[in-house]
N, C-alpha and C. Protein backbone atom coordinates (compact mmCIF):
# COMPACT_ATOMS: atom_id res chain seq x y z
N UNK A 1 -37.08 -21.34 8.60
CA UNK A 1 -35.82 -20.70 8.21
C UNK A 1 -36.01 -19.92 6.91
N UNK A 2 -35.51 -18.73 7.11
CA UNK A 2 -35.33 -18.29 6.03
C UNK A 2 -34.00 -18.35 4.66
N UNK A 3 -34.76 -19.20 3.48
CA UNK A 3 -33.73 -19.44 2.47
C UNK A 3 -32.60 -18.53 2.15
N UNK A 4 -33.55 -17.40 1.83
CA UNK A 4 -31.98 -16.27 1.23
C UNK A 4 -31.57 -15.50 2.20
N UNK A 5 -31.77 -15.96 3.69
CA UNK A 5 -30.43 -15.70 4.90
C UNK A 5 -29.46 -16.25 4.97
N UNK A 6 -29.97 -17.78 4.77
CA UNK A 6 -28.69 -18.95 4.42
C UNK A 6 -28.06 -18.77 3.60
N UNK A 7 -28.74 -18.50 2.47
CA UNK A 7 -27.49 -18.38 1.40
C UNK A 7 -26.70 -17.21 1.28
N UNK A 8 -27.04 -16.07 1.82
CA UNK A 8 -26.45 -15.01 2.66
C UNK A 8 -25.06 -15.62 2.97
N UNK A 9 -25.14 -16.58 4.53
CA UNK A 9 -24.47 -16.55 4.89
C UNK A 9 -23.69 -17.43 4.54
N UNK A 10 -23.77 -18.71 3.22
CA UNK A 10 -23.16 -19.14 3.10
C UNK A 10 -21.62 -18.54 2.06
N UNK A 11 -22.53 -16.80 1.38
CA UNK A 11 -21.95 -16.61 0.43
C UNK A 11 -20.31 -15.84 1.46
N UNK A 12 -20.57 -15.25 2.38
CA UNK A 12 -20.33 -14.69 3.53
C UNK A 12 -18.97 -15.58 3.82
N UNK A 13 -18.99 -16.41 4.17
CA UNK A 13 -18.23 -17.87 4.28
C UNK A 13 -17.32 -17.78 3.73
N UNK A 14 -17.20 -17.72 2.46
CA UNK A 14 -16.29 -17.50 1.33
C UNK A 14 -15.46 -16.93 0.86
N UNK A 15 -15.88 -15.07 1.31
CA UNK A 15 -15.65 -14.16 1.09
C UNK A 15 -13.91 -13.41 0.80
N UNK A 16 -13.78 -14.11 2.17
CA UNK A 16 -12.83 -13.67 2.33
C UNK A 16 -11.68 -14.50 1.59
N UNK A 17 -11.99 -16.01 1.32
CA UNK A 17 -11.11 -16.56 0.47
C UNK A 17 -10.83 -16.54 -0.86
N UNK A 18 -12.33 -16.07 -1.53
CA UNK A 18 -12.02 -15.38 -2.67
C UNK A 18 -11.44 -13.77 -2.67
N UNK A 19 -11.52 -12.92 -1.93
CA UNK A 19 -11.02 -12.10 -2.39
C UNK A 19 -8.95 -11.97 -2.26
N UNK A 20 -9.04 -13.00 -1.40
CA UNK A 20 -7.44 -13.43 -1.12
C UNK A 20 -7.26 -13.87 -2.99
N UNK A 21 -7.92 -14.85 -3.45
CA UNK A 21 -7.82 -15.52 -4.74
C UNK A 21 -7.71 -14.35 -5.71
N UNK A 22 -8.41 -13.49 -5.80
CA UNK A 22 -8.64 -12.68 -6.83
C UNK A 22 -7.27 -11.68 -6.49
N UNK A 23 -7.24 -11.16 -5.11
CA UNK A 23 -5.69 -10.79 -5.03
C UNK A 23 -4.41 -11.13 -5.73
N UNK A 24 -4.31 -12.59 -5.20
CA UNK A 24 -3.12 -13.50 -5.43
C UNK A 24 -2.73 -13.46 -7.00
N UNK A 25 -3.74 -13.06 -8.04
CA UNK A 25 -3.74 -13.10 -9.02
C UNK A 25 -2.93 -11.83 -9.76
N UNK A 26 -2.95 -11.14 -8.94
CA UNK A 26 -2.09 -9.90 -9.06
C UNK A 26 -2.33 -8.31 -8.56
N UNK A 27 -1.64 -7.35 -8.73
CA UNK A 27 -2.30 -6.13 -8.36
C UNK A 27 -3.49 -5.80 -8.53
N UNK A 28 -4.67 -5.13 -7.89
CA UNK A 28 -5.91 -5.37 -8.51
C UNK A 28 -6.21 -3.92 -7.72
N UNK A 29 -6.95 -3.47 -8.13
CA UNK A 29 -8.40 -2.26 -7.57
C UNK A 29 -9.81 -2.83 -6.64
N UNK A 30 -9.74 -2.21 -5.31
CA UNK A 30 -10.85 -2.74 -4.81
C UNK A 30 -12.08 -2.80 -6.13
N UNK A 31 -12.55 -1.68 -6.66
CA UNK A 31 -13.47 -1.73 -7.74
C UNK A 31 -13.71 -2.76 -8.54
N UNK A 32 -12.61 -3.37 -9.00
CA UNK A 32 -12.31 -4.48 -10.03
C UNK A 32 -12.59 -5.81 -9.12
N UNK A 33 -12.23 -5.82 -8.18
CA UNK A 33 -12.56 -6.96 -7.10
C UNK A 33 -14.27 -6.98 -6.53
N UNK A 34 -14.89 -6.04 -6.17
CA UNK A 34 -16.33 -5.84 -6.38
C UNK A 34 -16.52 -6.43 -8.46
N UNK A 35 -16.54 -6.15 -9.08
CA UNK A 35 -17.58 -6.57 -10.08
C UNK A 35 -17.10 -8.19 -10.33
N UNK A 36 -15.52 -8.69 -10.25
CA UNK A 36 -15.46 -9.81 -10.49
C UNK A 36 -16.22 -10.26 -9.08
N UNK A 37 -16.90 -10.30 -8.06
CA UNK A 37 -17.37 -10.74 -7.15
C UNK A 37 -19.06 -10.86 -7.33
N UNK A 38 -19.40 -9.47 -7.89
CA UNK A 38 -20.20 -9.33 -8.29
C UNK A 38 -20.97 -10.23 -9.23
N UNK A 39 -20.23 -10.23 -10.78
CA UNK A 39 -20.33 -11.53 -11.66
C UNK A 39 -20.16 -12.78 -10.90
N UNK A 40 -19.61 -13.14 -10.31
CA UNK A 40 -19.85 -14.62 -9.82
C UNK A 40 -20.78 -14.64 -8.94
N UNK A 41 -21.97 -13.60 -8.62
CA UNK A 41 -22.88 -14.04 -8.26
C UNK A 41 -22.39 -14.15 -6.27
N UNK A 42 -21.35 -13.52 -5.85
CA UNK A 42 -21.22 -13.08 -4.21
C UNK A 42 -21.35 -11.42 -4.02
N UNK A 43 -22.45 -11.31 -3.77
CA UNK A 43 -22.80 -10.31 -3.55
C UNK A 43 -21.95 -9.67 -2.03
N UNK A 44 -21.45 -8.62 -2.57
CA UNK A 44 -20.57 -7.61 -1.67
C UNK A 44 -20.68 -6.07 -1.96
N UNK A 45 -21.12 -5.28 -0.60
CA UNK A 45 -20.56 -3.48 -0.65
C UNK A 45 -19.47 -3.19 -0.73
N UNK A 46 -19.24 -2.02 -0.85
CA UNK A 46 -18.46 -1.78 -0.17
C UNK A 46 -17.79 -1.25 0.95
N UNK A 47 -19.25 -0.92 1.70
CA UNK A 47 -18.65 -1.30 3.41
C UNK A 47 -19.06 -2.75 4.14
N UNK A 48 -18.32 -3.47 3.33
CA UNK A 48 -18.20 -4.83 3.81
C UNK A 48 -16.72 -5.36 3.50
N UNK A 49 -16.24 -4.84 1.74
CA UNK A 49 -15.25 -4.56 1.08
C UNK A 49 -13.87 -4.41 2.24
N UNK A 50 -14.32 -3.41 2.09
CA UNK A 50 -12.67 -2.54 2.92
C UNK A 50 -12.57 -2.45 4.03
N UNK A 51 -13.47 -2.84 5.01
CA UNK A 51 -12.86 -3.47 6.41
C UNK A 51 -12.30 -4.66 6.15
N UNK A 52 -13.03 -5.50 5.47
CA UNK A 52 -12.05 -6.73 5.05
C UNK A 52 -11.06 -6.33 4.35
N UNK A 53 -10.42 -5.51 3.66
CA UNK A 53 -9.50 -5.44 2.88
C UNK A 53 -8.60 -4.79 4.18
N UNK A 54 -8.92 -3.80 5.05
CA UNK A 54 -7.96 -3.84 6.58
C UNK A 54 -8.07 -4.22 6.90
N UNK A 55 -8.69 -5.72 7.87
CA UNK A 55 -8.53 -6.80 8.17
C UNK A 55 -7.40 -7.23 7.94
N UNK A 56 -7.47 -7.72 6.45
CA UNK A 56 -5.93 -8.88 5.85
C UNK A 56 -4.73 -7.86 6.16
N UNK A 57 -4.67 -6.66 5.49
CA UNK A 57 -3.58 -5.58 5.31
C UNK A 57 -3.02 -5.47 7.03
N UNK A 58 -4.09 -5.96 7.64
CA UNK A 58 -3.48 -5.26 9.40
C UNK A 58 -2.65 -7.10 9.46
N UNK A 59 -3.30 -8.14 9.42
CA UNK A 59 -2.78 -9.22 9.87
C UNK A 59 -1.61 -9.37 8.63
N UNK A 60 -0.89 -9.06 7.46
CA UNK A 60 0.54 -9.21 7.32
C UNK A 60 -0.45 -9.76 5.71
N UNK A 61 -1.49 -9.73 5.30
CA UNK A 61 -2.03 -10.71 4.15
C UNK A 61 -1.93 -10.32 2.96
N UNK A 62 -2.33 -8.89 2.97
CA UNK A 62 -2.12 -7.92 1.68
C UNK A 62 -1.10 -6.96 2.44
N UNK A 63 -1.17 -5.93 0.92
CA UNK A 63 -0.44 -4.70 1.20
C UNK A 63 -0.81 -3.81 -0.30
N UNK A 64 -1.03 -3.05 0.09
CA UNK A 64 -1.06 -1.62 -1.30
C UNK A 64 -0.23 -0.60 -1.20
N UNK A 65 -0.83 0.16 -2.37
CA UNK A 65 0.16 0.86 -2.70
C UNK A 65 -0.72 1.80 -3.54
N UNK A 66 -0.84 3.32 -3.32
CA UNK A 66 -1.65 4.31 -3.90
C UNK A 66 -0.95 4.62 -5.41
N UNK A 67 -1.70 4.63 -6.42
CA UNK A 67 -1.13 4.84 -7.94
C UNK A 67 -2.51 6.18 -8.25
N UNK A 68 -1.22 7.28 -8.53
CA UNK A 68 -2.06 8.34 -9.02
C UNK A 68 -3.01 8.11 -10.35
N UNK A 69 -3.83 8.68 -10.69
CA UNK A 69 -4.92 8.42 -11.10
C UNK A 69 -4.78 9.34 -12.29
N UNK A 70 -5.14 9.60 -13.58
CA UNK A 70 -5.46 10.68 -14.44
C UNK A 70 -6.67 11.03 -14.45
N UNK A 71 -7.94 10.28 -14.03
CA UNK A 71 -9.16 11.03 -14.01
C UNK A 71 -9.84 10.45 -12.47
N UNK A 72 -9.10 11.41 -11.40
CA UNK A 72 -9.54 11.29 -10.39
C UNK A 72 -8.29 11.55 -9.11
N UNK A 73 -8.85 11.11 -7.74
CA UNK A 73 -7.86 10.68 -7.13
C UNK A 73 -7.27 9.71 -6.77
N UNK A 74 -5.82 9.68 -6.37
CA UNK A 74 -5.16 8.55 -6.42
C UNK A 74 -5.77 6.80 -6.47
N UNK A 75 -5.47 5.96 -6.77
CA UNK A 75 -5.92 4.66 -6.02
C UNK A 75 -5.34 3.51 -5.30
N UNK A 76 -5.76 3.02 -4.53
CA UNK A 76 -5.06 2.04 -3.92
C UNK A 76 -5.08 0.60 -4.34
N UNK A 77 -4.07 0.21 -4.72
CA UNK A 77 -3.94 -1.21 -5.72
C UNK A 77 -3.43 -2.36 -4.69
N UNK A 78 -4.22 -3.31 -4.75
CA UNK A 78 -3.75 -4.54 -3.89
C UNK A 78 -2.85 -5.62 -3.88
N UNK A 79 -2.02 -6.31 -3.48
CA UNK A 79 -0.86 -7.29 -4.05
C UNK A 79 -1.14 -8.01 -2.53
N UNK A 80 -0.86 -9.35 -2.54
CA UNK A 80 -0.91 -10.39 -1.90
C UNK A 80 0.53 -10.29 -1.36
N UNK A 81 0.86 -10.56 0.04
CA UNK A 81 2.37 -10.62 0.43
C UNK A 81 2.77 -12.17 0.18
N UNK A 82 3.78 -12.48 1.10
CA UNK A 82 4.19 -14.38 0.90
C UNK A 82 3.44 -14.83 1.99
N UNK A 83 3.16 -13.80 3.03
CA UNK A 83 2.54 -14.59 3.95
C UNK A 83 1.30 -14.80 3.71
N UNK A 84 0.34 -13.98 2.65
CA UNK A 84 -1.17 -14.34 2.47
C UNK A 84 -0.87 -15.39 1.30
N UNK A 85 -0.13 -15.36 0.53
CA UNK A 85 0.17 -16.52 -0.61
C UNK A 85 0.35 -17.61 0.52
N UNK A 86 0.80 -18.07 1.45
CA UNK A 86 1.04 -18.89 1.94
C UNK A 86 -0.20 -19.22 2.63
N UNK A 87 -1.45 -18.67 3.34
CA UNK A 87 -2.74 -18.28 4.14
C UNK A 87 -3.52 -19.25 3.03
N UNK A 88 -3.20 -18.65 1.50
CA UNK A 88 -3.91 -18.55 0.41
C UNK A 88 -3.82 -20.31 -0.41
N UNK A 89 -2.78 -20.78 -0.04
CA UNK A 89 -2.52 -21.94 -0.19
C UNK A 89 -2.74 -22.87 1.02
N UNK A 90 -2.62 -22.58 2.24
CA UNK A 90 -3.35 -23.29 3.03
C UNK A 90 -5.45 -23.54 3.12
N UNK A 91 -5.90 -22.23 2.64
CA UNK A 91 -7.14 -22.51 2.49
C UNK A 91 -7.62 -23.21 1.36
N UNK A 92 -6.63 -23.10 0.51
CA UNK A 92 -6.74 -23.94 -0.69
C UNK A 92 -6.74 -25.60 -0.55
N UNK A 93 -6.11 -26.02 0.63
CA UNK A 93 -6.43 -27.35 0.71
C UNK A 93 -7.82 -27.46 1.27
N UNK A 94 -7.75 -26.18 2.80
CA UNK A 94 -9.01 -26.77 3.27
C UNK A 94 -10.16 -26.53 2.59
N UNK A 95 -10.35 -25.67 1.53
CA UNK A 95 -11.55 -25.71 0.56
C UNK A 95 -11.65 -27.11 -0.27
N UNK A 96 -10.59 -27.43 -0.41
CA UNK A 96 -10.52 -29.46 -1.41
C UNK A 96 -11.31 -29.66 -0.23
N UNK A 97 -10.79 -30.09 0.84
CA UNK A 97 -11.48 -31.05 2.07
C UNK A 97 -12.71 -30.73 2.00
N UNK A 98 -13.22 -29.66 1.81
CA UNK A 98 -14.77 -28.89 2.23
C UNK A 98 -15.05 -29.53 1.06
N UNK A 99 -14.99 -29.65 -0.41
CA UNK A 99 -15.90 -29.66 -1.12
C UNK A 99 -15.75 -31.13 -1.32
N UNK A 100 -14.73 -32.13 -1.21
CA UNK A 100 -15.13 -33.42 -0.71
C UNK A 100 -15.96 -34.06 -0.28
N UNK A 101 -15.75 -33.41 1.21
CA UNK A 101 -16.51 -33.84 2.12
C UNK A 101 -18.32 -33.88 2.00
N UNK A 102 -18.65 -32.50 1.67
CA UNK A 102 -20.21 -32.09 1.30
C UNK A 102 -20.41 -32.59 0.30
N UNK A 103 -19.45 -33.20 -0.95
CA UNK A 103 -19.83 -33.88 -1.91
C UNK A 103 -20.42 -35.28 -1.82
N UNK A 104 -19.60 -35.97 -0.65
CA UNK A 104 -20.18 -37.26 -0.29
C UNK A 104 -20.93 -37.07 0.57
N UNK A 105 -21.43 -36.25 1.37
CA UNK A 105 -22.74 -35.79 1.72
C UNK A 105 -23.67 -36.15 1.18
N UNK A 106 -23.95 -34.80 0.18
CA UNK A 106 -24.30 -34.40 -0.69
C UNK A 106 -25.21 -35.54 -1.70
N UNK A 107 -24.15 -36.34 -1.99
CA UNK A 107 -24.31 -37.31 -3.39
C UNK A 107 -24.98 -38.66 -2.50
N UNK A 108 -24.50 -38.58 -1.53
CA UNK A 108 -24.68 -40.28 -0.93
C UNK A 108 -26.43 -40.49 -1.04
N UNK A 109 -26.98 -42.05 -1.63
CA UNK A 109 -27.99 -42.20 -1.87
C UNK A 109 -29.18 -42.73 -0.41
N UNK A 110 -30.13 -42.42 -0.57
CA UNK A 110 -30.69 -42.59 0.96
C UNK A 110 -30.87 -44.37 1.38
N UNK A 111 -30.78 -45.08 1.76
CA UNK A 111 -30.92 -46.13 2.28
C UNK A 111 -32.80 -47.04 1.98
């Protein structure tokens, strides 16, 4: 197996629940959502970016809104609806359960 496929795909996994998180946090810029993604070390394009970002926007999760620009063209700024706040709080438990669970995995000593 190859190591940094796995961790590929584990980062992959995630993806989409952090960028719901980083949403939820308030209006944001795809741009600004790449480097905080970036810094934490989940590597993302951005044609990986914004199909996921229409993804959520088509299923009811986000929604934007274009804000003209002074050095450039317009941009499109992201806001979380109630129904992805609500998506966003349900994965929020099942991420507790996940990191529980692999914790006692994880930690348990071998026999």
């Amino acid at each position: 197996m190859n190591l940094e496929n796995t961790q590929v795909q584990m980062r992959k996994g995630i993806l989409e629940f952090c960028i719901l998180h980083i949403i939820s946090r308030g209006e944001v810029y795809a741009s600004d959502m790449l480097e905080e993604l970036t810094s934490a070390k989940i590597m993302v394009v951005e044609g990986t970016l914004y199909p996921l970002l229409t993804r959520l926007r088509k299923a009811g999760l986000v929604e934007y809104k274009w804000v003209e620009s002074n050095s450039g063209p317009p941009r499109k700024y992201y806001t979380i609806t109630s129904l992805g706040q609500e998506f966003v709080d349900s994965l929020d438990n099942t991420w507790q359960e996940l990191v529980n669970s692999t914790s006692q995995i994880i930690t348990k000593k071998s026999k």
